[in-house]
N, C-alpha and C. Protein backbone atom coordinates (compact mmCIF):
# COMPACT_ATOMS: atom_id res chain seq x y z
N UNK A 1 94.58 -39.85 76.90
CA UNK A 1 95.27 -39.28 75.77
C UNK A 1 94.65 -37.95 75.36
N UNK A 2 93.16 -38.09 75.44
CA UNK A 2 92.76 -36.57 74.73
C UNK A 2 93.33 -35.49 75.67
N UNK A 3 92.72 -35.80 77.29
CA UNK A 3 93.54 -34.72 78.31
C UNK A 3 95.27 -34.25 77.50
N UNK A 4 95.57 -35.08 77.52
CA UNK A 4 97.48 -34.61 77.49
C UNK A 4 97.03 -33.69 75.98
N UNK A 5 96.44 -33.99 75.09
CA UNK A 5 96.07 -33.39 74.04
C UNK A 5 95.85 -32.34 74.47
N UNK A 6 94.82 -31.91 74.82
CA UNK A 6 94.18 -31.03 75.19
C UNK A 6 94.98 -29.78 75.95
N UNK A 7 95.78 -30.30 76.92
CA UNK A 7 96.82 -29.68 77.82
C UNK A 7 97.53 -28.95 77.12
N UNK A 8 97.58 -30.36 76.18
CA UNK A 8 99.51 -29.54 74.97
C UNK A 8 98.49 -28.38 74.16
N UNK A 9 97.55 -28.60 74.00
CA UNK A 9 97.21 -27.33 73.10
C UNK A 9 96.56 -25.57 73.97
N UNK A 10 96.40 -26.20 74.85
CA UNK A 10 96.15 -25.31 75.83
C UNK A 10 97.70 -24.18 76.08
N UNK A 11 98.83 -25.33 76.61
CA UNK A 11 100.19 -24.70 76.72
C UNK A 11 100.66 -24.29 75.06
N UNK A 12 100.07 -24.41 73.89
CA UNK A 12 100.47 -23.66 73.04
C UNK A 12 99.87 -22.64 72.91
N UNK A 13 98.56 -22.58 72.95
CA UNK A 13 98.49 -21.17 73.17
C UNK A 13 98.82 -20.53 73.54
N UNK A 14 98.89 -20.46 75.47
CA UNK A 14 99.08 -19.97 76.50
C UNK A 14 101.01 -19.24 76.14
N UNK A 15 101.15 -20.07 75.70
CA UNK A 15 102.85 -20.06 75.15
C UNK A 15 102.59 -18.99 74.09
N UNK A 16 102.12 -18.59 72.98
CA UNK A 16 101.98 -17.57 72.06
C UNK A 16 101.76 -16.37 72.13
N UNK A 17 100.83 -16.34 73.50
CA UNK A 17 100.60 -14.88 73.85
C UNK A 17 101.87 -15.07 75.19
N UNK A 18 101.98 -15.43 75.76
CA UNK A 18 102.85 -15.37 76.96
C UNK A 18 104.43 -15.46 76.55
N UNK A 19 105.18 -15.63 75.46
CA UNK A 19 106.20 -16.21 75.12
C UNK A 19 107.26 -14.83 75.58
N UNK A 20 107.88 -14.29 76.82
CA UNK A 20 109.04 -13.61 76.94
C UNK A 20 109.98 -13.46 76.47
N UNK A 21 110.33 -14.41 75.56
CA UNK A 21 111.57 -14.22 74.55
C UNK A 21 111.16 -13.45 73.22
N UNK A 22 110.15 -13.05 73.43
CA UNK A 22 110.17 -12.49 72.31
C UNK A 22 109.81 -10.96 72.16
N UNK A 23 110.42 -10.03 71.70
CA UNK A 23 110.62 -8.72 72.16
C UNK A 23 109.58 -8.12 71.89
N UNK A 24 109.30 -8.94 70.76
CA UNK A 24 107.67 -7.60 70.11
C UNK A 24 106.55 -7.84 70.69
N UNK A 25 106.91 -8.07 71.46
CA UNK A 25 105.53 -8.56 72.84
C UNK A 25 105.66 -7.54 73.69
N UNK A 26 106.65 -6.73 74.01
CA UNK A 26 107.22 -5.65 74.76
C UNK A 26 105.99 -4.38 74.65
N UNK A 27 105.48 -4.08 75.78
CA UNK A 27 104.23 -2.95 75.22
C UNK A 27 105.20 -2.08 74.18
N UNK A 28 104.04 -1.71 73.55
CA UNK A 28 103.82 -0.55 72.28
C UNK A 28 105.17 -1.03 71.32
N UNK A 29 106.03 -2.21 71.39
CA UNK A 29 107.30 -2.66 70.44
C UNK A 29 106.72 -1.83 69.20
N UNK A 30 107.91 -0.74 68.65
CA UNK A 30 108.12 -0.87 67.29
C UNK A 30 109.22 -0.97 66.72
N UNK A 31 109.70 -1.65 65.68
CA UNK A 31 110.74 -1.89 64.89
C UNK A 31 110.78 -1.08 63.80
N UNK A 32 111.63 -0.02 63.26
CA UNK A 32 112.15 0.37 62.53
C UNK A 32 112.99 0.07 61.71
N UNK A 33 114.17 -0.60 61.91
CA UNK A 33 115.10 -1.31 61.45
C UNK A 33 115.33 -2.33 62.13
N UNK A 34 116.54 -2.74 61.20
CA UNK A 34 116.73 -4.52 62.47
C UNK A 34 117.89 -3.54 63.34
N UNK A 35 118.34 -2.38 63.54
CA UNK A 35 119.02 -2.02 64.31
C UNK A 35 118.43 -1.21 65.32
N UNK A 36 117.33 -0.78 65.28
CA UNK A 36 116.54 0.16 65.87
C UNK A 36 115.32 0.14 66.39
N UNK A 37 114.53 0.24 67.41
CA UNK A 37 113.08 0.04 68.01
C UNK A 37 112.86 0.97 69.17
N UNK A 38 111.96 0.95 69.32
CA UNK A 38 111.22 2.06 70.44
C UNK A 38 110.09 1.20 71.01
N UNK A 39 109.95 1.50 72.58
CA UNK A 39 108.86 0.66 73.50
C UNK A 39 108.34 1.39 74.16
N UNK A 40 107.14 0.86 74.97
CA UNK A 40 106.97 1.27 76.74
C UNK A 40 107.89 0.13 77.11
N UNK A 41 108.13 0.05 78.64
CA UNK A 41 108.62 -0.55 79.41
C UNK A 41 108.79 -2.14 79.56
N UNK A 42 109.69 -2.28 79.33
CA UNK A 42 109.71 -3.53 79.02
C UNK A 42 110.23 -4.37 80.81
N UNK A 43 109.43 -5.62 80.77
CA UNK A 43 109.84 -6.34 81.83
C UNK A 43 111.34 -6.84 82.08
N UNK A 44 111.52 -7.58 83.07
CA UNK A 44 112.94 -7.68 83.65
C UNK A 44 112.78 -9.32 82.49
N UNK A 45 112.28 -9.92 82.60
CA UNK A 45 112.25 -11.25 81.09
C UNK A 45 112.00 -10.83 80.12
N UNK A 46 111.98 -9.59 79.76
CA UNK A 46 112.19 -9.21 78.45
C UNK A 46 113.36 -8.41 77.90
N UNK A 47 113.75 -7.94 79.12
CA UNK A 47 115.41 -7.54 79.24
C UNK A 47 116.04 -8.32 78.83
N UNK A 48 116.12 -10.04 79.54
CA UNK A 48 116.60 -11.11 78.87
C UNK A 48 116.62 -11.30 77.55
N UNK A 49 115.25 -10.98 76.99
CA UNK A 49 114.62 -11.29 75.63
C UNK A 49 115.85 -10.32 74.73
N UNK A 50 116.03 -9.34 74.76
CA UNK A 50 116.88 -8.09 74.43
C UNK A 50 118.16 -8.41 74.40
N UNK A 51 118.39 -9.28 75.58
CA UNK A 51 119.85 -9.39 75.60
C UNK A 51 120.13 -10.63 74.45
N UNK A 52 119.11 -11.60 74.41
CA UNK A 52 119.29 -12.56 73.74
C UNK A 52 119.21 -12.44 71.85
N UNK A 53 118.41 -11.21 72.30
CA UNK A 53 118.19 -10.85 70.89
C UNK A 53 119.65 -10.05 70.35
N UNK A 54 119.97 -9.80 70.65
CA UNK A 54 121.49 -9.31 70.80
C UNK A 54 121.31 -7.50 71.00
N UNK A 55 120.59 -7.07 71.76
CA UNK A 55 120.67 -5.98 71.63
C UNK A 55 121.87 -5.28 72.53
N UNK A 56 122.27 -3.99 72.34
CA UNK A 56 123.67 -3.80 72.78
C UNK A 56 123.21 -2.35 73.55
N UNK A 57 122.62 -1.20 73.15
CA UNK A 57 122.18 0.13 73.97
C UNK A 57 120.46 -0.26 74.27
N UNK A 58 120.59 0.29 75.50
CA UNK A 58 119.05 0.72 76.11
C UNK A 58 119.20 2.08 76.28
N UNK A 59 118.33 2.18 75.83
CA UNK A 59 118.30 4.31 76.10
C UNK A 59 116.50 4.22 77.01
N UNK A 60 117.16 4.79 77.93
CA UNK A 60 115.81 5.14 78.68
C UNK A 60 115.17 6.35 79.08
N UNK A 61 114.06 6.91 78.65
CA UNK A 61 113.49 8.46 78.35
C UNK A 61 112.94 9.05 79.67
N UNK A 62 112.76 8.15 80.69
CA UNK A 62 111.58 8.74 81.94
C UNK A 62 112.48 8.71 83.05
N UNK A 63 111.45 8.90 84.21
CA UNK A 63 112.16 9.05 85.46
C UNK A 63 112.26 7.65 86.44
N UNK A 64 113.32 7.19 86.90
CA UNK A 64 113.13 6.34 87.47
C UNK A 64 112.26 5.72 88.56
N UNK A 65 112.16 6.59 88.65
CA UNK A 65 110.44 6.70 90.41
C UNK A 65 109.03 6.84 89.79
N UNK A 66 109.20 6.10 88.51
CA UNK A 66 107.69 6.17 87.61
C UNK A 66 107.36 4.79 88.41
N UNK A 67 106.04 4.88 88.47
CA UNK A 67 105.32 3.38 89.31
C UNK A 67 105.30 2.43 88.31
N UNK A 68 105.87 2.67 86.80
CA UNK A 68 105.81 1.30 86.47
C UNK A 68 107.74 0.93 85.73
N UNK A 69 108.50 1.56 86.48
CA UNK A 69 109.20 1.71 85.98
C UNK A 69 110.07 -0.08 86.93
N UNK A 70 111.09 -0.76 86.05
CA UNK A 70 111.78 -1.91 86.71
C UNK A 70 113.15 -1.05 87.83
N UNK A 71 112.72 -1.13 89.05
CA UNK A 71 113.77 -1.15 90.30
C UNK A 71 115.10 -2.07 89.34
N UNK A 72 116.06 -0.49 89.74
CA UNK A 72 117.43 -1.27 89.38
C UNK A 72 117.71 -1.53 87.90
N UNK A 73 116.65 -0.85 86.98
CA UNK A 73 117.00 -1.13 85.42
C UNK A 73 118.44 -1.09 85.11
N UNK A 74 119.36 -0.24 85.33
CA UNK A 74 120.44 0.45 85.21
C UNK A 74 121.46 -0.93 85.29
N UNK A 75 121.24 -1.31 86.43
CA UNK A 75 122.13 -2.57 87.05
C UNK A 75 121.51 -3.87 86.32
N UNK A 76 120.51 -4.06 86.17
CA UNK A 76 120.01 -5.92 85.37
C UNK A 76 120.62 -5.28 83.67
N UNK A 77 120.17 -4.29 82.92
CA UNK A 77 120.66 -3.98 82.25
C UNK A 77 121.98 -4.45 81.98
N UNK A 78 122.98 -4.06 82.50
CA UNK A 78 124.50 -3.60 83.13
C UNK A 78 124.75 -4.82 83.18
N UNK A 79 124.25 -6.10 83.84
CA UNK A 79 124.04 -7.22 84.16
C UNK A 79 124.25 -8.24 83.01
N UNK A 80 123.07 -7.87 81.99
CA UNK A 80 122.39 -8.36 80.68
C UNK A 80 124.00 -7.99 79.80
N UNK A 81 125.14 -7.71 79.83
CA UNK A 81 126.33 -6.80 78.98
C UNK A 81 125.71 -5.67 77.45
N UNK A 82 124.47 -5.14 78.60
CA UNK A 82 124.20 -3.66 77.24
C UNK A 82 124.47 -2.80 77.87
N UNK A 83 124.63 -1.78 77.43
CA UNK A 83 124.74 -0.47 77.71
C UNK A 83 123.64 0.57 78.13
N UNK A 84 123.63 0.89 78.76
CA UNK A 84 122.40 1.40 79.39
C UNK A 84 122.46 3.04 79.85
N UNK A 85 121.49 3.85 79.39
CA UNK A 85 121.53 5.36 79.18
C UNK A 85 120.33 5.84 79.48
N UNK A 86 120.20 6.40 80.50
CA UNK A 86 119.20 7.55 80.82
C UNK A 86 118.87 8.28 80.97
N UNK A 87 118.32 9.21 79.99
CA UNK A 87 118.00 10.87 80.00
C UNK A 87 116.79 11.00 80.44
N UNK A 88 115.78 11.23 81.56
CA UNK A 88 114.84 11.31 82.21
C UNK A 88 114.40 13.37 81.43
N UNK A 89 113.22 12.85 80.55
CA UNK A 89 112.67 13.73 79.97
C UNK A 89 111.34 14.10 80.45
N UNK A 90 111.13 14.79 80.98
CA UNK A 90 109.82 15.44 81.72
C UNK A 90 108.77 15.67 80.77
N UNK A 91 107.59 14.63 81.01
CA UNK A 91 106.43 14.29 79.70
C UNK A 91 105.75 16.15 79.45
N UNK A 92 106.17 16.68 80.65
CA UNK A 92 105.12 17.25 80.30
C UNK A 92 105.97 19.14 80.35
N UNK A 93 107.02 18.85 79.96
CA UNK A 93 108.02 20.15 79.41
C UNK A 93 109.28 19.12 78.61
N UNK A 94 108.90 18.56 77.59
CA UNK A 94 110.22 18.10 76.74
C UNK A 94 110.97 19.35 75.99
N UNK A 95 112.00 18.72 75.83
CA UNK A 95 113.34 20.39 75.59
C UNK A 95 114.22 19.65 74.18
N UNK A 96 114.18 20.64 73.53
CA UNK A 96 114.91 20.41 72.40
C UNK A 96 116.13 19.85 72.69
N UNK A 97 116.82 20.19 73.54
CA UNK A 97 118.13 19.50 74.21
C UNK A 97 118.50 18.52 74.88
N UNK A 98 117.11 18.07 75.12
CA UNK A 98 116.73 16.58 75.53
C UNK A 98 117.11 15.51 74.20
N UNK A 99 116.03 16.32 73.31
CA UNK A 99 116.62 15.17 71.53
C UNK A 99 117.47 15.58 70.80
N UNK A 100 118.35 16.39 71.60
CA UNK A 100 119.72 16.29 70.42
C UNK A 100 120.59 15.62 71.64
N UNK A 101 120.17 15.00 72.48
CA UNK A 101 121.13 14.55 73.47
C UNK A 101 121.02 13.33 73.11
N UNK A 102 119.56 12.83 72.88
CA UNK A 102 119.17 11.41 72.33
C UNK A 102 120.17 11.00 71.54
N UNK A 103 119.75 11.96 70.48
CA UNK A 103 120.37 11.87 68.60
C UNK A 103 122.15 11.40 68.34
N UNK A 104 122.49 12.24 69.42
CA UNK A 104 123.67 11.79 69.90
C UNK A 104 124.04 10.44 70.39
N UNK A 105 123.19 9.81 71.17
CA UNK A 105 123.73 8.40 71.06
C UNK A 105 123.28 7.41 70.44
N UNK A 106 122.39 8.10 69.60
CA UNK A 106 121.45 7.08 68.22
C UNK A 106 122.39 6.83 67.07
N UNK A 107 123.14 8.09 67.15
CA UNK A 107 123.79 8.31 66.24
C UNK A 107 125.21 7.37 66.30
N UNK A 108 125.68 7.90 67.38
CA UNK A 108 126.95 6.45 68.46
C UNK A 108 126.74 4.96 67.86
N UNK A 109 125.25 4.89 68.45
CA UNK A 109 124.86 3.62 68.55
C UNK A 109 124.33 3.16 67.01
N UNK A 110 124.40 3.58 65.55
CA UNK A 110 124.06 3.25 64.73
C UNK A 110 123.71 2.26 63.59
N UNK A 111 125.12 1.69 64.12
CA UNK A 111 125.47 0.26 64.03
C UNK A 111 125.24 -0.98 64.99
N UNK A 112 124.80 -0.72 65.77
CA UNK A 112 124.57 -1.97 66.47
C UNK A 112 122.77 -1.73 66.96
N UNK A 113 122.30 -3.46 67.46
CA UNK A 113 120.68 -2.74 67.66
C UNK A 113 120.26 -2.38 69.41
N UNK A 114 119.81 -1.08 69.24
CA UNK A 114 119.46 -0.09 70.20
C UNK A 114 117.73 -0.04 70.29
N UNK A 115 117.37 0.12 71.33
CA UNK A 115 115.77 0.19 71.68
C UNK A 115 115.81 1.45 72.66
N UNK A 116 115.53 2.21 72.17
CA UNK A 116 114.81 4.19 73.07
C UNK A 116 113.26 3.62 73.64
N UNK A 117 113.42 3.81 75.14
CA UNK A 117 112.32 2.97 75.56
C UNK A 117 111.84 4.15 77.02
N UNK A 118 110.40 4.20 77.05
CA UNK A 118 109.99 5.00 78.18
C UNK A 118 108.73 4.20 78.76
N UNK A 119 107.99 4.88 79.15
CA UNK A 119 106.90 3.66 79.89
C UNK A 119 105.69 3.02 79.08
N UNK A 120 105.36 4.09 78.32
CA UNK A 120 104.42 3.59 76.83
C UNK A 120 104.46 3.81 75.69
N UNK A 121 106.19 4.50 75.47
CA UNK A 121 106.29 4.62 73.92
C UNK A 121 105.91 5.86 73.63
N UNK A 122 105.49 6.58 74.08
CA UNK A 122 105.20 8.07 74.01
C UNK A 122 106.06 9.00 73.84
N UNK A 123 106.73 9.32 74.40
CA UNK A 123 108.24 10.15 74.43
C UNK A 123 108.81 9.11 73.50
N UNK A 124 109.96 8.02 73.48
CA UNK A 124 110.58 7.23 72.84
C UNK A 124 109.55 7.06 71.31
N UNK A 125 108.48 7.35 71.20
CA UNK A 125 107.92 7.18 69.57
C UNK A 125 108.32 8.59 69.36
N UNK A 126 108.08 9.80 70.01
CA UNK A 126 107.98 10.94 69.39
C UNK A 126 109.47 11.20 69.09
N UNK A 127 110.93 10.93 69.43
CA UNK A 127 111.64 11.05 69.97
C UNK A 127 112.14 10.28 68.47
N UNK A 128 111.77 9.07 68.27
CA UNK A 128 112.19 8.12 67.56
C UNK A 128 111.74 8.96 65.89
N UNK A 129 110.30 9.17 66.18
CA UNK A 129 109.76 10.19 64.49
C UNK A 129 110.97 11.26 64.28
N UNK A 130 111.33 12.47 65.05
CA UNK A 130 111.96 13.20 64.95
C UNK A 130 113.63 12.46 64.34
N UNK A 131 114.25 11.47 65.09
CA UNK A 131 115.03 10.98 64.71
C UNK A 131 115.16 10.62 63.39
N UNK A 132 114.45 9.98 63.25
CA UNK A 132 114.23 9.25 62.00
C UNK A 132 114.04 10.01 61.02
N UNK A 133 113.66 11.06 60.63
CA UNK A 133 112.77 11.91 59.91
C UNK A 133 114.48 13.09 59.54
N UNK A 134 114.53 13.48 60.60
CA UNK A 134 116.31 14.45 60.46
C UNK A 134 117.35 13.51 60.10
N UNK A 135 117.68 12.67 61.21
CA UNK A 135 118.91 11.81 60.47
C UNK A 135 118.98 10.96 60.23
N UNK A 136 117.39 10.00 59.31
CA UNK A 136 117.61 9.13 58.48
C UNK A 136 116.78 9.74 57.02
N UNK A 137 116.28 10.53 57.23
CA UNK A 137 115.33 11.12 55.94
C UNK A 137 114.05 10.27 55.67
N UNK A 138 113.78 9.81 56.62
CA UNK A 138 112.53 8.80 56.58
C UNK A 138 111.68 10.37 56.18
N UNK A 139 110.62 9.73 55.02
CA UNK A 139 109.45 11.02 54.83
C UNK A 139 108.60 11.10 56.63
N UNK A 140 108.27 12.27 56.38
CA UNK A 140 107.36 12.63 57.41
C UNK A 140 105.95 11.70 57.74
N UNK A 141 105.44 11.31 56.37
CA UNK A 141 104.70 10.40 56.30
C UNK A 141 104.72 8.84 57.10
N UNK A 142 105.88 8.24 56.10
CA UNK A 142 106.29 6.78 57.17
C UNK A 142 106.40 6.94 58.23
N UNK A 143 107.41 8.05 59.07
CA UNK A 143 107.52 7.90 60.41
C UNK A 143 106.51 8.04 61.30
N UNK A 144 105.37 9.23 60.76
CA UNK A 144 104.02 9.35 61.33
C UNK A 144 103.51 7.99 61.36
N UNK A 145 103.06 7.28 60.53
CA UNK A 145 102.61 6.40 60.44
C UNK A 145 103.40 5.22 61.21
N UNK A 146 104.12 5.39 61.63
CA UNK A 146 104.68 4.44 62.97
C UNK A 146 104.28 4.81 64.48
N UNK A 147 104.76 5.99 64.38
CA UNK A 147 103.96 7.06 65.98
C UNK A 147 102.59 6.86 65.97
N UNK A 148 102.00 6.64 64.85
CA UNK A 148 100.68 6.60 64.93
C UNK A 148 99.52 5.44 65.27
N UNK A 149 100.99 4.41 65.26
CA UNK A 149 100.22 3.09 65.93
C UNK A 149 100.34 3.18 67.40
N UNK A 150 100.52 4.28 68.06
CA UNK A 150 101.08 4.21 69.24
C UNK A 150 100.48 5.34 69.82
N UNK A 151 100.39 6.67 69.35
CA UNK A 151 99.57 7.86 70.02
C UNK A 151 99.69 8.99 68.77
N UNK A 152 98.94 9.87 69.32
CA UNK A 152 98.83 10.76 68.55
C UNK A 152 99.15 12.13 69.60
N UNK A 153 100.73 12.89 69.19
CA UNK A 153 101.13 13.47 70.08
C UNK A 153 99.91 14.79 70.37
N UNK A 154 100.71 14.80 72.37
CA UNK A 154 99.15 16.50 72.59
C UNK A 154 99.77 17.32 72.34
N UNK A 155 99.20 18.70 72.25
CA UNK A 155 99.52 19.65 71.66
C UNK A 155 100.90 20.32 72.62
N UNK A 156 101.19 19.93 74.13
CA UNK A 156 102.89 19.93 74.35
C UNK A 156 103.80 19.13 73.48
N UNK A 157 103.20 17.93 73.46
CA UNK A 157 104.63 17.10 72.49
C UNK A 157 104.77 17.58 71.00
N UNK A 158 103.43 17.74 70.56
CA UNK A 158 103.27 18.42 68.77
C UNK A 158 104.29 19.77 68.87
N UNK A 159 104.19 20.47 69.58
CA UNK A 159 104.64 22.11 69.71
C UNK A 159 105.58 21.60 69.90
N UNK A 160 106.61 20.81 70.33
CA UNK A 160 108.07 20.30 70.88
C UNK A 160 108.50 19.81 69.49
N UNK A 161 107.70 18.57 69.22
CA UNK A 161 108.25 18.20 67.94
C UNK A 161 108.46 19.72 66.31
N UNK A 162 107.56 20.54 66.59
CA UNK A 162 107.79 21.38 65.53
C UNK A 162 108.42 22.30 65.52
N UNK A 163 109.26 22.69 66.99
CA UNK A 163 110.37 23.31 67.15
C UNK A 163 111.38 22.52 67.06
N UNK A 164 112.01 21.19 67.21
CA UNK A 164 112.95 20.23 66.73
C UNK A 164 113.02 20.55 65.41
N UNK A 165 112.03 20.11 65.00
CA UNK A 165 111.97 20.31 63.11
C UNK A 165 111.98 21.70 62.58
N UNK A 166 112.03 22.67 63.41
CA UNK A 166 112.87 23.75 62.39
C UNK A 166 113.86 24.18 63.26
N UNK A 167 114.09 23.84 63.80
CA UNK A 167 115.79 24.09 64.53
C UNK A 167 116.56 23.11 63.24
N UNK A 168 115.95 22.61 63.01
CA UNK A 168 116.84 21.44 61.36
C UNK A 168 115.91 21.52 60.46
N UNK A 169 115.35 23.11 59.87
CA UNK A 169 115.22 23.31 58.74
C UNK A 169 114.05 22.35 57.96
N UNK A 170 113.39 21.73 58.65
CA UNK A 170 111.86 20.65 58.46
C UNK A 170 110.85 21.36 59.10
N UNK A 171 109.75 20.37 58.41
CA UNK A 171 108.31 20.93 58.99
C UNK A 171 107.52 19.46 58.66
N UNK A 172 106.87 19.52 60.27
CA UNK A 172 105.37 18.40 59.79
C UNK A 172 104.57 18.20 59.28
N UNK A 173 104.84 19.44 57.98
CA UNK A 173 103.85 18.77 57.21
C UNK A 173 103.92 17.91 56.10
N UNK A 174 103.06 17.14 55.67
CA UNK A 174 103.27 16.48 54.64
C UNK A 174 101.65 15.94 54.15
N UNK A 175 101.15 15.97 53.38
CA UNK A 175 100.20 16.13 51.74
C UNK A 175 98.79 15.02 52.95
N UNK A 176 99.37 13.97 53.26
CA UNK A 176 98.67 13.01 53.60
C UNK A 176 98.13 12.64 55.36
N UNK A 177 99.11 13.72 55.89
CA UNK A 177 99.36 13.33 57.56
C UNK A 177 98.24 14.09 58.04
N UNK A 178 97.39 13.58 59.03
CA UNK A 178 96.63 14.19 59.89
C UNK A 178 96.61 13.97 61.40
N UNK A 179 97.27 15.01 61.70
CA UNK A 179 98.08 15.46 63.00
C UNK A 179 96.75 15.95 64.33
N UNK A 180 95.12 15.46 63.63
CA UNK A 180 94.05 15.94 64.47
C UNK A 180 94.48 16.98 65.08
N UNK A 181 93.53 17.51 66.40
CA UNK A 181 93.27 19.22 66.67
C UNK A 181 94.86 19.84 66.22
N UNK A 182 95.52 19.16 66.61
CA UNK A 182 96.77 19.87 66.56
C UNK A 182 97.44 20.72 65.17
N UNK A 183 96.62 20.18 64.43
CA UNK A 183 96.57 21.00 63.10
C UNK A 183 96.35 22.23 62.95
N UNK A 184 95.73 22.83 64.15
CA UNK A 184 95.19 23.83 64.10
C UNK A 184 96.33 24.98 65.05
N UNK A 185 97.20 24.19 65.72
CA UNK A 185 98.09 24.97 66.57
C UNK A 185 99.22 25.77 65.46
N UNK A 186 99.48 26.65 65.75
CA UNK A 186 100.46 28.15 65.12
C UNK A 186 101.76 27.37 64.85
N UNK A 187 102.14 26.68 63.80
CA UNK A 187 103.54 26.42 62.93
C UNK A 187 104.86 27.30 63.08
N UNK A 188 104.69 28.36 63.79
CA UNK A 188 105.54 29.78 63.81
C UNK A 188 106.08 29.56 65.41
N UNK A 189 104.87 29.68 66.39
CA UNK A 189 105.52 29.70 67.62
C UNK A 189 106.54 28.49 68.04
């Protein structure tokens, strides 16, 4: 009797950290709304997890020939009945026309729940702040403070994000945010 005890408590654990149905297990998961989240890469049983969760758009930020990227996302996706979208954004030259391409189907997709997902949340957090910040009016503050459980953009993604934000009349700053070295980069260029 203690063994089977023992077992069952073993498989509950093992079950808590291991549990695939559950999305916020998904590297870097953040939830914003119950309609809205941003990831790294989520597994092909967590696709499931997504579908079950009722999610309806996948927006995907990277390139498909990333080594940790799921062979065939497009199609299990497609599979799963979501919708599935990929703008492959180059980590290391992102383009303002990249996130108004996003914004565009965030915006589509507003009403129903959507996850902007790349391999660690990096692009899809920065991607997601900017969003959030222009066309939901989230302060600069909260949304930082979501990106910020996740990375702290380099001075390519900072310089990207602060040309987004005054192409729409904003700026990163705000009273409380500390944006490290990058604080120090030119607000103008």
């Amino acid at each position: 009797m203690l063994l089977t005890l023992s077992g069952y408590a073993d498989a509950l654990v093992k079950s808590k950290y291991t549990n695939t149905n559950d999305v916020s297990q998904i590297n870097n998961y953040l939830q914003y709304s119950d309609k809205f989240s941003s990831s790294g890469q989520p597994t092909k049983e967590q696709f499931n997890a997504l579908s079950k969760a009722k999610f309806k758009y996948i927006i995907y930020l990277a390139y498909s020939d990333n080594s940790t990227a799921i062979e065939h996302e497009d199609r299990l996706v497609s599979q799963l009945n979501m919708t599935y979208i990929q703008l492959a954004v180059d980590f290391k030259n992102p383009k303002p026309t990249d996130f108004e391409t996003v914004a565009a189907v965030l915006k589509k997709s507003a009403n129903v729940k959507t996850l902007l997902h790349c391999q660690v949340n990096f692009r899809a957090s920065a991607f997601s702040f900017l969003y959030r910040v222009i066309y939901q009016d989230v302060p600069v503050k909260i949304a930082k403070q979501a990106m910020d459980k996740v990375w702290e953009p380099n001075p390519i993604w900072f310089k990207f994000m602060q040309k987004v934000m005054r192409q729409h009349h904003r700026t990163l700053k705000c009273d409380s945010c500390d944006w490290g070295s990058n604080e120090f980069l030119d607000d103008a260029k």
